[in-house]
C-alpha atoms as a PDB file:
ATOM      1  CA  UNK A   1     156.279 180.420  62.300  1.00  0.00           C
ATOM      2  CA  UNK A   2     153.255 182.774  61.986  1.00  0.00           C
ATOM      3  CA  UNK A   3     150.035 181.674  63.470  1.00  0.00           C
ATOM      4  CA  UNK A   4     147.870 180.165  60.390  1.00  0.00           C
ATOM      5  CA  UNK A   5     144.853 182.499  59.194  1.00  0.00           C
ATOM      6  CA  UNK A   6     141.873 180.016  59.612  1.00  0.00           C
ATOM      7  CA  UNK A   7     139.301 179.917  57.110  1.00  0.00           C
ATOM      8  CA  UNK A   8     136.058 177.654  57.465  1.00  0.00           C
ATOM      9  CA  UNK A   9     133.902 175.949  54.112  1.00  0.00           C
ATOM     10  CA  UNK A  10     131.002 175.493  54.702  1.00  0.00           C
ATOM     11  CA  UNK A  11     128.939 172.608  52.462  1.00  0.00           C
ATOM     12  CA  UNK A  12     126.317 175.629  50.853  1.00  0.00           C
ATOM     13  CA  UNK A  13     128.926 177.457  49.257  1.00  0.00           C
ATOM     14  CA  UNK A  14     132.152 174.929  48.875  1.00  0.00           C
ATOM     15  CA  UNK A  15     133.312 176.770  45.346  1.00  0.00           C
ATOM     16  CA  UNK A  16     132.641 180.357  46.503  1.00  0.00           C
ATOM     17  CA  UNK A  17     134.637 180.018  49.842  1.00  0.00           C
ATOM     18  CA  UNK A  18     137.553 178.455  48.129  1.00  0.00           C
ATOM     19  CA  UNK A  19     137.660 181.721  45.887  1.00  0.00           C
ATOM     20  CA  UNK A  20     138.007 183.956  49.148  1.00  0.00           C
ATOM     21  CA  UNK A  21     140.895 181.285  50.200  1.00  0.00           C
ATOM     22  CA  UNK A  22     142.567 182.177  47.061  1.00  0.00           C
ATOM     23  CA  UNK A  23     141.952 186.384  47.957  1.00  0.00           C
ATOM     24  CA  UNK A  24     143.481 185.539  51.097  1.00  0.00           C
ATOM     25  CA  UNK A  25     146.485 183.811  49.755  1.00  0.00           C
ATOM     26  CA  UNK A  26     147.539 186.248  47.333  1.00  0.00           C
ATOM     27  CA  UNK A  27     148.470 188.649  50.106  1.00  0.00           C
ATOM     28  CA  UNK A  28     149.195 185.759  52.494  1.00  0.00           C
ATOM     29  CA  UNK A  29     153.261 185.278  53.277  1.00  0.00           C
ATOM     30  CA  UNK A  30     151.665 182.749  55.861  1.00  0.00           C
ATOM     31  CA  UNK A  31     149.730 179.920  56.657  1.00  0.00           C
ATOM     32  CA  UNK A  32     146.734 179.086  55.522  1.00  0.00           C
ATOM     33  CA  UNK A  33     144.519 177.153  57.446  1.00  0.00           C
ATOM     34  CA  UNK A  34     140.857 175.010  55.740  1.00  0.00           C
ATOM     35  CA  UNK A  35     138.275 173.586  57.647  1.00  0.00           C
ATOM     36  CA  UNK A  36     136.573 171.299  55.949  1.00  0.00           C
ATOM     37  CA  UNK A  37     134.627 169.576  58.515  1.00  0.00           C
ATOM     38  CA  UNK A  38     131.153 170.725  57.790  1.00  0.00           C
ATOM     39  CA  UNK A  39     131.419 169.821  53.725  1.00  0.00           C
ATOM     40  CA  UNK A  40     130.821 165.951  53.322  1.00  0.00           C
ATOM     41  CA  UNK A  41     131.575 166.462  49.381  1.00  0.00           C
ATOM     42  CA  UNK A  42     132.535 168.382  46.623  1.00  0.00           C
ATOM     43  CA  UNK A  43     132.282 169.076  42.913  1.00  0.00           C
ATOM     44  CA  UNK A  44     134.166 170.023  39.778  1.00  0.00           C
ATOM     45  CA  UNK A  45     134.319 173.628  40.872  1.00  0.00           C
ATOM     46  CA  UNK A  46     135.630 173.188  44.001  1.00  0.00           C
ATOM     47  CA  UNK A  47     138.213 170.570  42.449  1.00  0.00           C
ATOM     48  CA  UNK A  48     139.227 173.891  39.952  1.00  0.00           C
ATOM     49  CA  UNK A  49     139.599 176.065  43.250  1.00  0.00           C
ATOM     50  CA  UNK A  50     141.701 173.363  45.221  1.00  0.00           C
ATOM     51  CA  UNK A  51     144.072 173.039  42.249  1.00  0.00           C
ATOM     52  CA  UNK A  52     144.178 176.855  42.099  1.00  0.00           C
ATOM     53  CA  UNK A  53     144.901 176.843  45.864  1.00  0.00           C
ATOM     54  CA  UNK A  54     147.482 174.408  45.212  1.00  0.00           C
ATOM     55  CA  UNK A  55     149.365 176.249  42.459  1.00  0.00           C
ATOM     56  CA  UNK A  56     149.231 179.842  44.817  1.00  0.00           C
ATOM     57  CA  UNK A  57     150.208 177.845  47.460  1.00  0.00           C
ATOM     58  CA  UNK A  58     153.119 176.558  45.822  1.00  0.00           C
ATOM     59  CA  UNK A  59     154.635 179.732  44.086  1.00  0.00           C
ATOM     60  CA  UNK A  60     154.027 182.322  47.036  1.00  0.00           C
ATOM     61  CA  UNK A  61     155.654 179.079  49.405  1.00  0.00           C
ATOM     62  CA  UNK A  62     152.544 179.137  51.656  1.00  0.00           C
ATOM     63  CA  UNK A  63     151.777 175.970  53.686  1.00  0.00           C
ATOM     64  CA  UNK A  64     147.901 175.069  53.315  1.00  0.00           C
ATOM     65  CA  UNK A  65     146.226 172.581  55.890  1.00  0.00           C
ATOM     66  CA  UNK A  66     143.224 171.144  55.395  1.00  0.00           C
ATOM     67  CA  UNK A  67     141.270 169.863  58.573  1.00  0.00           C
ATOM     68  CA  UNK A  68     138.084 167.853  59.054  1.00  0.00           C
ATOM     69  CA  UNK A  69     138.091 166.228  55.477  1.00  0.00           C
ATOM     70  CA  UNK A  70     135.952 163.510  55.584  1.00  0.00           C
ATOM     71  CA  UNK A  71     136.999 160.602  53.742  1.00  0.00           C
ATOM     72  CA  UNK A  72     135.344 160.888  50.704  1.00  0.00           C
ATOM     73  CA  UNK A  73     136.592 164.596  49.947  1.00  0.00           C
ATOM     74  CA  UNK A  74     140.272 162.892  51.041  1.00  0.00           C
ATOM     75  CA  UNK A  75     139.553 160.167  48.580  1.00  0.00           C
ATOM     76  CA  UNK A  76     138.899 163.363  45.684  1.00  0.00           C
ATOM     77  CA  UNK A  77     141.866 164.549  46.260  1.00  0.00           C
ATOM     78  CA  UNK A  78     144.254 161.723  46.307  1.00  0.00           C
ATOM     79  CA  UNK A  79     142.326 160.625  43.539  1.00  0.00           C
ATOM     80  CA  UNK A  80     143.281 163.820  41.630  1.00  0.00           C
ATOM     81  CA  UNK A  81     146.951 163.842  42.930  1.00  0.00           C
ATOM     82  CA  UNK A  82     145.963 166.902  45.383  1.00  0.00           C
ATOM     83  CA  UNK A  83     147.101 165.009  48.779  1.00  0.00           C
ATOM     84  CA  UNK A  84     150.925 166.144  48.264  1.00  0.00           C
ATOM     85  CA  UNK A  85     150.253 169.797  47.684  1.00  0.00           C
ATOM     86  CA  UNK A  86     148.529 170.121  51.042  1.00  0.00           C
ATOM     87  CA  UNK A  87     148.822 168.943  54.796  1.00  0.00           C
ATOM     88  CA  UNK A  88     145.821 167.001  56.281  1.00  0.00           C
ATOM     89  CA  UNK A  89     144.588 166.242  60.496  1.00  0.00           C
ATOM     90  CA  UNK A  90     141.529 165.163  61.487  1.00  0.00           C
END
């Protein structure tokens, strides 16, 4: 398997780097690798890009992994029925 193209969100710009995740994954046939370990929350716009993500992710059969979600941005997303579409480590 193809080494996972790393991408890193940082907590100024949470929305705006999960739009260049998307550009990445629309000419991805690989992985795609988050690192959420400097964001401690997000908002409604980075909920819209994570579901977008998803959805990519899921028709172009790319594998997303999130790592360094901190509990409360784990808690979003299993809230929202997110925690399936992606994998998760520390």
């Amino acid at each position: 398997m193809p080494a996972a193209i790393p991408l890193k969100i940082s907590e100024a710009s949470v929305a705006s780097n999960l739009q260049e995740v998307k550009a990445k994954l629309q000419g991805s046939d690989r992985q795609i690798a988050i690192d959420f370990s400097s964001v401690s929350r997000i908002d409604a716009h980075a909920v819209r890009e994570l579901k977008e993500i998803a959805l990519f992710a899921e028709e172009r059969e790319v594998t997303v992994h999130i790592h360094g979600a901190n509990v409360e941005v784990y808690k979003v997303l299993k809230l929202l029925a997110l925690t399936s579409r992606f994998t998760f480590s520390g």
